[in-house]
N, C-alpha and C. Protein backbone atom coordinates (compact mmCIF):
# COMPACT_ATOMS: atom_id res chain seq x y z
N UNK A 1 67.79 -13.04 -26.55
CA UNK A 1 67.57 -11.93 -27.47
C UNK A 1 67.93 -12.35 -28.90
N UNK A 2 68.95 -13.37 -28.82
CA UNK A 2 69.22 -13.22 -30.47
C UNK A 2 68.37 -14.52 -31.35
N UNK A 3 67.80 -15.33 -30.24
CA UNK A 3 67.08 -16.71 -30.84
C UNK A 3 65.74 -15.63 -31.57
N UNK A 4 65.36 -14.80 -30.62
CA UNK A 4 63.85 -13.43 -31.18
C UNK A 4 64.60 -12.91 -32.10
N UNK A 5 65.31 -12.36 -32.83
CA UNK A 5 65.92 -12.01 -33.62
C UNK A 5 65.97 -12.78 -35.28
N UNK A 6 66.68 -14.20 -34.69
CA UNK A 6 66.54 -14.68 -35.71
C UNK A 6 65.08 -15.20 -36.28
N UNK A 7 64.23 -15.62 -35.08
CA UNK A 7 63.04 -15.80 -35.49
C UNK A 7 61.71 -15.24 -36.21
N UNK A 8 62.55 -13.41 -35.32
CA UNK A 8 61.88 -12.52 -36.29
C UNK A 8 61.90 -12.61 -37.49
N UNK A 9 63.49 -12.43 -38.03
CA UNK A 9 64.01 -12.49 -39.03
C UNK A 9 63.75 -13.91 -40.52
N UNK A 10 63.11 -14.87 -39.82
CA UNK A 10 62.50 -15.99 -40.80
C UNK A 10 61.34 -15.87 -40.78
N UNK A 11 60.46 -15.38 -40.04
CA UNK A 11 59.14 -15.08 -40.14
C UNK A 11 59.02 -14.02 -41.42
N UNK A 12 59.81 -13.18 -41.47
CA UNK A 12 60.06 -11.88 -42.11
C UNK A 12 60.11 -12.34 -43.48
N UNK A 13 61.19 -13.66 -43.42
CA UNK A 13 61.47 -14.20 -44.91
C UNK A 13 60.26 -15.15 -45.57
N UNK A 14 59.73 -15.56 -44.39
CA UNK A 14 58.63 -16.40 -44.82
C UNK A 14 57.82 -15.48 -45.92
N UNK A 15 57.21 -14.77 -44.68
CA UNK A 15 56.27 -13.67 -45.43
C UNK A 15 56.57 -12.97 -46.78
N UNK A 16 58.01 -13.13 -46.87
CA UNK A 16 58.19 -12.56 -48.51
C UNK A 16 58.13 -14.10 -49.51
N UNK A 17 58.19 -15.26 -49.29
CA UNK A 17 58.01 -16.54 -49.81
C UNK A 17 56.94 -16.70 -50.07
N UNK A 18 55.72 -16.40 -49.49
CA UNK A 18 54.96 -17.04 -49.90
C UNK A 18 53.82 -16.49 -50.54
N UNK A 19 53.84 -15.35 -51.04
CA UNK A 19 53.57 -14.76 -52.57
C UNK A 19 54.01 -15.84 -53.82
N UNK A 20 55.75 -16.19 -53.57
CA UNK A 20 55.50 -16.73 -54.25
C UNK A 20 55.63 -18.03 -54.45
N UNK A 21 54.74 -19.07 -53.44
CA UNK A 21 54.15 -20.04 -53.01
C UNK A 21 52.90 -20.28 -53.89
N UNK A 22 52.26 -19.09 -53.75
CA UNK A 22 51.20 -19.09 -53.79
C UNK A 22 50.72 -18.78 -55.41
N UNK A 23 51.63 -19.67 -56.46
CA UNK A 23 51.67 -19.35 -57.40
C UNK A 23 50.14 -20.10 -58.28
N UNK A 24 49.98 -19.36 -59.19
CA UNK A 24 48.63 -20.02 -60.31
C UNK A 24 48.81 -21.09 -60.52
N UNK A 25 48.03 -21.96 -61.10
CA UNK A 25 49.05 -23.21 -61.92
C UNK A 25 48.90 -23.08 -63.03
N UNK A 26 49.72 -23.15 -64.16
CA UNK A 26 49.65 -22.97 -65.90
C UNK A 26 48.82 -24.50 -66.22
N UNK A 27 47.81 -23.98 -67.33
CA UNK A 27 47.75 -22.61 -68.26
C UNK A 27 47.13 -21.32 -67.45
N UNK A 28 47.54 -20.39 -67.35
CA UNK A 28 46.18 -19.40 -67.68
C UNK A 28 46.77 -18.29 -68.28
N UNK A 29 45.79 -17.08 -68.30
CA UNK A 29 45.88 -16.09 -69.33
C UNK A 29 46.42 -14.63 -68.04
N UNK A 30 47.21 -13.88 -68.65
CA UNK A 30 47.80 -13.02 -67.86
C UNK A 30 48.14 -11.87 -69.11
N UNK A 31 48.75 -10.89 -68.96
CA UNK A 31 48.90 -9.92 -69.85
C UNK A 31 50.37 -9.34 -69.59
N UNK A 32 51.07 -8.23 -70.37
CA UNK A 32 52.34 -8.03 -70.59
C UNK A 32 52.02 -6.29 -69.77
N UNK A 33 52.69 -6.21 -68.56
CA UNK A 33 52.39 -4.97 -68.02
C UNK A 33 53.85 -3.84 -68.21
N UNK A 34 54.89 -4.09 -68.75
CA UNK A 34 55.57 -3.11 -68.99
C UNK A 34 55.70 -3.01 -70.61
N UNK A 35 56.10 -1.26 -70.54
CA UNK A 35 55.98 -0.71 -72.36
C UNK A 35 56.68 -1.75 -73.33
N UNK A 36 58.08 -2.13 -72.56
CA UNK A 36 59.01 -2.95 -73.22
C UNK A 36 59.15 -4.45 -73.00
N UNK A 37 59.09 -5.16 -73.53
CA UNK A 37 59.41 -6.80 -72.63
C UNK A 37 59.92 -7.50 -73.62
N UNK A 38 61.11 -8.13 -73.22
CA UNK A 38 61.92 -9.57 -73.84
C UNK A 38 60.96 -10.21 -73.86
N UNK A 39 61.26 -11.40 -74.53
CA UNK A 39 61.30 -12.85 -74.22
C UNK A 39 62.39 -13.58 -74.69
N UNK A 40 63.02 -14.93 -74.14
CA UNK A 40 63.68 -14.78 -74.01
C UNK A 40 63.79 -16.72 -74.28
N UNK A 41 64.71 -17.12 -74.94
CA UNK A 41 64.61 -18.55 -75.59
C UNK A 41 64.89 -19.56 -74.09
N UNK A 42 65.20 -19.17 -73.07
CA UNK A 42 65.21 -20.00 -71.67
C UNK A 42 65.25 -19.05 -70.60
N UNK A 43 64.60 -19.56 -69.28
CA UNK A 43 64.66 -19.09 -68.08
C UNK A 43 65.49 -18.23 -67.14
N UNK A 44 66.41 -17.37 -67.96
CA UNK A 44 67.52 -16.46 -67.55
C UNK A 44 67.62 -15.59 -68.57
N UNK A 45 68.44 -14.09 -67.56
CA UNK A 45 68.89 -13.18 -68.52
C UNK A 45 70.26 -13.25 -69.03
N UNK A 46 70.42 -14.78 -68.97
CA UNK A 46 71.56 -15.29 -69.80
C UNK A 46 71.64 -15.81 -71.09
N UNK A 47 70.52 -16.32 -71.20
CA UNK A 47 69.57 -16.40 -72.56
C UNK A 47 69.24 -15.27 -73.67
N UNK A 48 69.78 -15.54 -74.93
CA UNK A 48 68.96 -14.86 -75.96
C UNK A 48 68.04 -14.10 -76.15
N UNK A 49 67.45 -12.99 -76.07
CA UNK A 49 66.28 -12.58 -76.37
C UNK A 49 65.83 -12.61 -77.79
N UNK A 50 64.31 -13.17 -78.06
CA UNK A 50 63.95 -13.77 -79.23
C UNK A 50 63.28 -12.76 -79.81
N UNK A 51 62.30 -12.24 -78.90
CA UNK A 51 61.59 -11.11 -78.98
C UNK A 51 61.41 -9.87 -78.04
N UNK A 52 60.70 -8.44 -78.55
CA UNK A 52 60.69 -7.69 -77.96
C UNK A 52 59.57 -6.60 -77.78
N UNK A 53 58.73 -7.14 -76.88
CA UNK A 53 57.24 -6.30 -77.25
C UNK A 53 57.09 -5.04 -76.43
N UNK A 54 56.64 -4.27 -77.76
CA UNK A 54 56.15 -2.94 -77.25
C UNK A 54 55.17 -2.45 -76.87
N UNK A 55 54.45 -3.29 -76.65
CA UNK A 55 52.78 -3.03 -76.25
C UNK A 55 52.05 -3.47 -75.11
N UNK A 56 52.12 -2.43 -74.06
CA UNK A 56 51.59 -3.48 -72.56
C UNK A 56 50.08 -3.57 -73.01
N UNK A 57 49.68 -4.32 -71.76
CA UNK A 57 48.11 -5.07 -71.92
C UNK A 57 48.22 -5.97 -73.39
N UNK A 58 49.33 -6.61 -74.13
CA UNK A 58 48.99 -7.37 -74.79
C UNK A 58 48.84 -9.13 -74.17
N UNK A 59 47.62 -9.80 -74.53
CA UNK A 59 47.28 -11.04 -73.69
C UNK A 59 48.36 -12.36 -74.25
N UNK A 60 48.40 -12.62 -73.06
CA UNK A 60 49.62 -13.77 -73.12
C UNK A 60 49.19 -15.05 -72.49
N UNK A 61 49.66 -16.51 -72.54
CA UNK A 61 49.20 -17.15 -72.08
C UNK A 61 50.02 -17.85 -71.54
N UNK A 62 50.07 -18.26 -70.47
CA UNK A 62 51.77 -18.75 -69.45
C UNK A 62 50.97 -20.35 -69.30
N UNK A 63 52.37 -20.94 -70.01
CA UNK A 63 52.40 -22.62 -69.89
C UNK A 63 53.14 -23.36 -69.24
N UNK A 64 53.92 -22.81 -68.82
CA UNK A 64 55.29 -22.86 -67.41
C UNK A 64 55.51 -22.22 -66.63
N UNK A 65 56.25 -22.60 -65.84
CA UNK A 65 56.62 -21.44 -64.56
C UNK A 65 58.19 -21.80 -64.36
N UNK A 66 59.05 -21.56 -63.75
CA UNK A 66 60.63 -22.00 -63.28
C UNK A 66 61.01 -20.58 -62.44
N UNK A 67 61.05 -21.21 -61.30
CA UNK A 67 61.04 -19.52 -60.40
C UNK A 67 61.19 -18.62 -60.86
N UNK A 68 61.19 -17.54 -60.90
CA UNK A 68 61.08 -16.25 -61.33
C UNK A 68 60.60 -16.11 -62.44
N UNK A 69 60.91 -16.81 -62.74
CA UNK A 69 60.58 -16.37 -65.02
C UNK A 69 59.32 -17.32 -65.26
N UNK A 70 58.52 -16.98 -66.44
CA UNK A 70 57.04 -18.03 -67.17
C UNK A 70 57.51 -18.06 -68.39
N UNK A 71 57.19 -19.34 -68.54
CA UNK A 71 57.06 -19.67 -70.70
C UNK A 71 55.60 -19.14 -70.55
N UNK A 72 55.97 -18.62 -71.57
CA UNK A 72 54.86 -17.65 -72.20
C UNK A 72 54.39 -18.21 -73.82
N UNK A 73 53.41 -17.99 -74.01
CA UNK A 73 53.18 -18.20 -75.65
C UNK A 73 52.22 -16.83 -75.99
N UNK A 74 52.22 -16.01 -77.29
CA UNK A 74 51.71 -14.93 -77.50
C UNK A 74 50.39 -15.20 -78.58
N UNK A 75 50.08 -14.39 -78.86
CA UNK A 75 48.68 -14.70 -79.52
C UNK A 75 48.88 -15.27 -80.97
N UNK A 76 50.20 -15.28 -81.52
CA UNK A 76 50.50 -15.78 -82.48
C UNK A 76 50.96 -17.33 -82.13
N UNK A 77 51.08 -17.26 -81.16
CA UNK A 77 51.89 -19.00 -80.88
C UNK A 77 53.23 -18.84 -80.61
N UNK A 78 53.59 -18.11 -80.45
CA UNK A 78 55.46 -17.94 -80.54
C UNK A 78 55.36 -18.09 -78.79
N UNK A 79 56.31 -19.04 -78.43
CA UNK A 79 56.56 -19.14 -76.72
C UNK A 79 58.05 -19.21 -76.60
N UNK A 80 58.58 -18.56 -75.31
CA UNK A 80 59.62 -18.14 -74.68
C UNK A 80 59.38 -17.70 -73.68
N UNK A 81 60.47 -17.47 -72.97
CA UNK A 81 60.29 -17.23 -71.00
C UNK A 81 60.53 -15.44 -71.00
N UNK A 82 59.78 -15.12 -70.15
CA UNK A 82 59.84 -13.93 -69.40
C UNK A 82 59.75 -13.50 -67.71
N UNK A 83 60.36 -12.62 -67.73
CA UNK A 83 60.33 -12.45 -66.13
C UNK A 83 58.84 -11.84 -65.78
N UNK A 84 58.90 -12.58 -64.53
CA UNK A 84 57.41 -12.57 -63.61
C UNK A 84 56.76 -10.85 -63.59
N UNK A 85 58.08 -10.40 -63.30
CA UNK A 85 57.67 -8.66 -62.93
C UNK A 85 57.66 -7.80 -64.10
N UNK A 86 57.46 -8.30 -65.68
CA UNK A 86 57.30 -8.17 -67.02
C UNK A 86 55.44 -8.05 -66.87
N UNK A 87 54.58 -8.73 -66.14
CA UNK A 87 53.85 -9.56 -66.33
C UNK A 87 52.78 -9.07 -65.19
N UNK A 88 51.40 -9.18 -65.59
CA UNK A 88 50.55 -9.13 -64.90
C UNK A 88 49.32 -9.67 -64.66
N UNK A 89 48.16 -9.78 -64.13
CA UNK A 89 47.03 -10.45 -63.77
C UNK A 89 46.22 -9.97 -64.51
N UNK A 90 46.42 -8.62 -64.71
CA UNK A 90 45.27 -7.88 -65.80
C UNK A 90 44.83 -8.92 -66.78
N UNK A 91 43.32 -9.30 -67.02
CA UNK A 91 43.14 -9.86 -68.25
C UNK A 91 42.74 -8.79 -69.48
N UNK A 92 43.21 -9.09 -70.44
CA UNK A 92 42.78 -8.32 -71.58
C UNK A 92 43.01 -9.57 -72.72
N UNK A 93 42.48 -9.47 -74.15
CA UNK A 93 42.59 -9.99 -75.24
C UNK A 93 42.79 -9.28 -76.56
N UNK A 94 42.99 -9.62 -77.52
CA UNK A 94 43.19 -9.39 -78.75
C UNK A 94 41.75 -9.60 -79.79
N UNK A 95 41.76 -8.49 -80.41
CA UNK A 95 40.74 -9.06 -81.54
C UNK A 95 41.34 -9.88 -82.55
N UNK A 96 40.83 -10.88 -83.20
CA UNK A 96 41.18 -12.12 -84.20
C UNK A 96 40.66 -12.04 -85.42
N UNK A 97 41.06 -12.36 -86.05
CA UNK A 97 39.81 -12.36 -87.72
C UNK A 97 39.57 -11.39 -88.53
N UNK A 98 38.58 -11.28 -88.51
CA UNK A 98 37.58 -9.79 -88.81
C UNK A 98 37.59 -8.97 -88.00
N UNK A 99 36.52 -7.80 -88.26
CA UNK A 99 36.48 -6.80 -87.25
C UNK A 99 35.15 -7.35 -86.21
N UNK A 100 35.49 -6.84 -84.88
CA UNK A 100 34.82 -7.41 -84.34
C UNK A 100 33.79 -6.42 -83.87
N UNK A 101 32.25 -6.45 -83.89
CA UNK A 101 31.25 -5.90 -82.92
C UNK A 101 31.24 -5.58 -81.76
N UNK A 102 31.48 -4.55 -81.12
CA UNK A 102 31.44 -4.60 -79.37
C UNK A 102 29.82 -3.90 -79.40
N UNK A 103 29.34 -5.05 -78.62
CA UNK A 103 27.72 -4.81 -78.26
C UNK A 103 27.51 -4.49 -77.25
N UNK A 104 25.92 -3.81 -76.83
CA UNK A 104 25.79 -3.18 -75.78
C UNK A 104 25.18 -4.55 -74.70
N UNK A 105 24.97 -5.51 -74.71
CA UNK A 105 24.49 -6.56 -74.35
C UNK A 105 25.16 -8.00 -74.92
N UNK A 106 25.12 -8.82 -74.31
CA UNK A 106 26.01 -10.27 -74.70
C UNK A 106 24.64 -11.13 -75.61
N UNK A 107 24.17 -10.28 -76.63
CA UNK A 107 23.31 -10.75 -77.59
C UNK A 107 23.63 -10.21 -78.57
N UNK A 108 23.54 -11.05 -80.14
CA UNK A 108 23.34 -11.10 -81.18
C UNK A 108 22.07 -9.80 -81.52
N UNK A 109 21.73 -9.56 -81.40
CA UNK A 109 20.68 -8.61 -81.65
C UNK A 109 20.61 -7.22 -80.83
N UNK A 110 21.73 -7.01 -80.05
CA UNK A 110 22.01 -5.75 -79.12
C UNK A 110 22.57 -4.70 -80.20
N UNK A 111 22.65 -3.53 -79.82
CA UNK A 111 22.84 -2.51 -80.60
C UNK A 111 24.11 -2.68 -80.62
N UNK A 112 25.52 -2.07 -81.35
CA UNK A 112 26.70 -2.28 -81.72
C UNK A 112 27.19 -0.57 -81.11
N UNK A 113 27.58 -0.89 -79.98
CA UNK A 113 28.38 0.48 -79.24
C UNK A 113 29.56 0.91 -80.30
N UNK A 114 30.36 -0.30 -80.21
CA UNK A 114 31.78 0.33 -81.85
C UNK A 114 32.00 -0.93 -81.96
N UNK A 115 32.90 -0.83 -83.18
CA UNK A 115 33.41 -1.88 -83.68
C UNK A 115 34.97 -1.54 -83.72
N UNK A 116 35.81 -2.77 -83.37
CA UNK A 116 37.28 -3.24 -83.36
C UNK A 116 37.79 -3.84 -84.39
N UNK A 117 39.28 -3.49 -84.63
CA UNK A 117 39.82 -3.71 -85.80
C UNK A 117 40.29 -5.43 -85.23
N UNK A 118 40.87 -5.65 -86.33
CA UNK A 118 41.61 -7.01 -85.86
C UNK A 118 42.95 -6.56 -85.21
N UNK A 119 43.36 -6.97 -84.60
CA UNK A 119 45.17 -6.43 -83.76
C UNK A 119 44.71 -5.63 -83.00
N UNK A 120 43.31 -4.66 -82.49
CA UNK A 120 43.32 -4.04 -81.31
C UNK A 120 43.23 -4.61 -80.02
N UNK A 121 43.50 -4.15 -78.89
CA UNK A 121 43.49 -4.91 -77.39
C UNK A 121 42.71 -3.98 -76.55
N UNK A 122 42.40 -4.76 -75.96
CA UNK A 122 41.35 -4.27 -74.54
C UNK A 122 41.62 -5.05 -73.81
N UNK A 123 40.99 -4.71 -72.51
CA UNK A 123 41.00 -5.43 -71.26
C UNK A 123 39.22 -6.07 -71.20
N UNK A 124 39.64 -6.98 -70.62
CA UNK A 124 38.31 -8.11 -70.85
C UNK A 124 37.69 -8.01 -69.12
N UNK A 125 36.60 -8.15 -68.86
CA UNK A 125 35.94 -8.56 -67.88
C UNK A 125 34.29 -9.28 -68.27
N UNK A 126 33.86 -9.62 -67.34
CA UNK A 126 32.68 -10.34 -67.60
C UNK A 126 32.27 -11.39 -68.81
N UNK A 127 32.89 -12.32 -68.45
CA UNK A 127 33.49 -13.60 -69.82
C UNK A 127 31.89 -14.90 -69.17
N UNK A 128 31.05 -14.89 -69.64
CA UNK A 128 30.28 -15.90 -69.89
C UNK A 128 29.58 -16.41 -71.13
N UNK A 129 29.08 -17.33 -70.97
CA UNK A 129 28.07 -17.78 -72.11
C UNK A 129 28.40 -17.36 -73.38
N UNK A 130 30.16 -17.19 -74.12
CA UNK A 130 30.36 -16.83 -75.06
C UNK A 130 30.58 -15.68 -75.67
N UNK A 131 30.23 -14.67 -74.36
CA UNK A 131 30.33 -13.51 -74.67
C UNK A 131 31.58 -12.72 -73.55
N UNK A 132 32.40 -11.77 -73.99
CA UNK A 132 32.99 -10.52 -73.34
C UNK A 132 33.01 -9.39 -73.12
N UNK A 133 33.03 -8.87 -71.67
CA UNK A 133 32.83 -7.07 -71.85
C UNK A 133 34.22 -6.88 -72.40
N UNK A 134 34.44 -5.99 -73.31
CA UNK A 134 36.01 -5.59 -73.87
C UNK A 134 35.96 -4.19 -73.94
N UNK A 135 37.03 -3.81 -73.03
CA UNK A 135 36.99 -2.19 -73.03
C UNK A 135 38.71 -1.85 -73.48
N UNK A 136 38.48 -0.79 -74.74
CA UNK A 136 39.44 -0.64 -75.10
C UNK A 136 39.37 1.37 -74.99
N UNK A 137 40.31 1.45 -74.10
CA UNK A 137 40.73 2.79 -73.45
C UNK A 137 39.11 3.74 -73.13
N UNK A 138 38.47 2.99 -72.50
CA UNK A 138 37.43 3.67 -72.29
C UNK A 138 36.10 3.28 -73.34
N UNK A 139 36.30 3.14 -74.43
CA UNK A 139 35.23 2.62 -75.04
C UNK A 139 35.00 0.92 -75.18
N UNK A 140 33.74 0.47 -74.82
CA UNK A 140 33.68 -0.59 -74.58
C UNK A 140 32.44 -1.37 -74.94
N UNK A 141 32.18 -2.85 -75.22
CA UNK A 141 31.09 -3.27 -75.32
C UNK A 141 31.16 -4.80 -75.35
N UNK A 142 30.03 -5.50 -75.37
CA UNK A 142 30.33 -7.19 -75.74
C UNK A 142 30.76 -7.90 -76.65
N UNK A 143 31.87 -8.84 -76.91
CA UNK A 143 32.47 -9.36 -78.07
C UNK A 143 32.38 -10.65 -78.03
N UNK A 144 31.94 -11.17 -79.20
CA UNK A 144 32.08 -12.66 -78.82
C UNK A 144 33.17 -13.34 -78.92
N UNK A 145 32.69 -14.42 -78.04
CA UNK A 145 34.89 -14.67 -77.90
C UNK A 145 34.89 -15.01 -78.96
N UNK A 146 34.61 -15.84 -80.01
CA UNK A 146 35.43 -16.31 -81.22
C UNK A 146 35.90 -15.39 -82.09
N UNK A 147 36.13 -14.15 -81.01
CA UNK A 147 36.68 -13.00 -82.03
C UNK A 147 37.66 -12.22 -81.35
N UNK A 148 38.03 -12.94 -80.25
CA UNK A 148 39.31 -12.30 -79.23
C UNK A 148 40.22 -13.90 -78.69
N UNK A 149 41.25 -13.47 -78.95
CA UNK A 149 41.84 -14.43 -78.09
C UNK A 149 42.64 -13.70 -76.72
N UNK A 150 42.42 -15.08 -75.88
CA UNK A 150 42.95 -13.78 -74.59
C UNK A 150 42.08 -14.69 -73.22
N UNK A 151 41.18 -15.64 -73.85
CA UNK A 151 39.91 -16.13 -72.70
C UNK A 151 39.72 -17.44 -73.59
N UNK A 152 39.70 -18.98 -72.79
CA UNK A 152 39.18 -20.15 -73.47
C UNK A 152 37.39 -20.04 -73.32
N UNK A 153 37.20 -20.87 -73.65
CA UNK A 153 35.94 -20.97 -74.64
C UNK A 153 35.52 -21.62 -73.48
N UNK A 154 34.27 -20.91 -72.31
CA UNK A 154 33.72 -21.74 -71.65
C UNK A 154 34.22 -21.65 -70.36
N UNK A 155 35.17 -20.32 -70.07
CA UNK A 155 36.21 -19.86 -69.20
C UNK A 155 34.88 -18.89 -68.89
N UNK A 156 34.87 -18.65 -67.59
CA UNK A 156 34.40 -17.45 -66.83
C UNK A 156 35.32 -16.21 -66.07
N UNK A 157 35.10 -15.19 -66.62
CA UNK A 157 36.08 -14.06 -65.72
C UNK A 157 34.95 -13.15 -65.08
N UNK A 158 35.72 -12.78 -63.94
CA UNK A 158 34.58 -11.27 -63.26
C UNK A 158 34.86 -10.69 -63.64
């Protein structure tokens, strides 16, 4: 009875391991899913906090990993570690530059649904051939990437 026990009992632990086994490999692009988030100048909440963002769905780009926590770098370039459960899969991006066009089609010549300021965020889906669906709280349209950061150049998302 107690060999089933313990065996239960590592099966049990397995199954919580290997989530996170089954980790991405850096780079890629991920987003900031709580209102508030450190970052934090090394891999513990023993560490400094450098910064402190108030804005979830802002796109981040993770260049490390060290269990629990990711170096992170933000759309400005500034990198420091944050905890994993800070953090999410959601892709979204930033507008860059100018203001950007959200089109009704991933063409130059599509009608212009709205236009985005620079510093607004959306969540990104359908990333090909240079173009992004970017939906920002419901309103949405195609952007070309050289006007969001958040997705490399030549990167495909569903």
């Amino acid at each position: 009875m107690r060999f089933w026990s313990w065996l239960l009992l590592g099966v049990f632990a397995l199954g919580l391991a290997l989530p996170a086994l089954a980790q991405r490999k850096p780079p890629y692009y991920a987003s900031i899913s709580a209102d508030k988030a450190r970052m934090r100048t090394g891999p513990g909440r023993n560490y400094p906090a450098s910064w402190l963002y108030q804005r979830a769905d802002l796109p981040i780009k993770v260049v490390d990993i060290y269990g629990e926590w990711r170096k992170v770098e933000d759309p400005d370039g500034t990198q420091g570690w944050m905890q994993v459960n800070l953090l999410s899969d959601t892709r979204s991006a930033i507008v860059r530059g100018a203001i950007a066009e959200m089109r009704a089609a991933p063409r130059f010549d599509a009608p212009i649904n709205f236009r985005a300021a620079p510093g607004v965020v959306g969540r990104i889906s359908k990333c090909a051939s240079g173009w992004c669906w970017l939906d920002v709280r419901g309103r949405g349209g195609y952007v070309e990437l050289s006007h969001i950061w958040g997705v490399d150049a030549g990167e495909a998302v569903d």
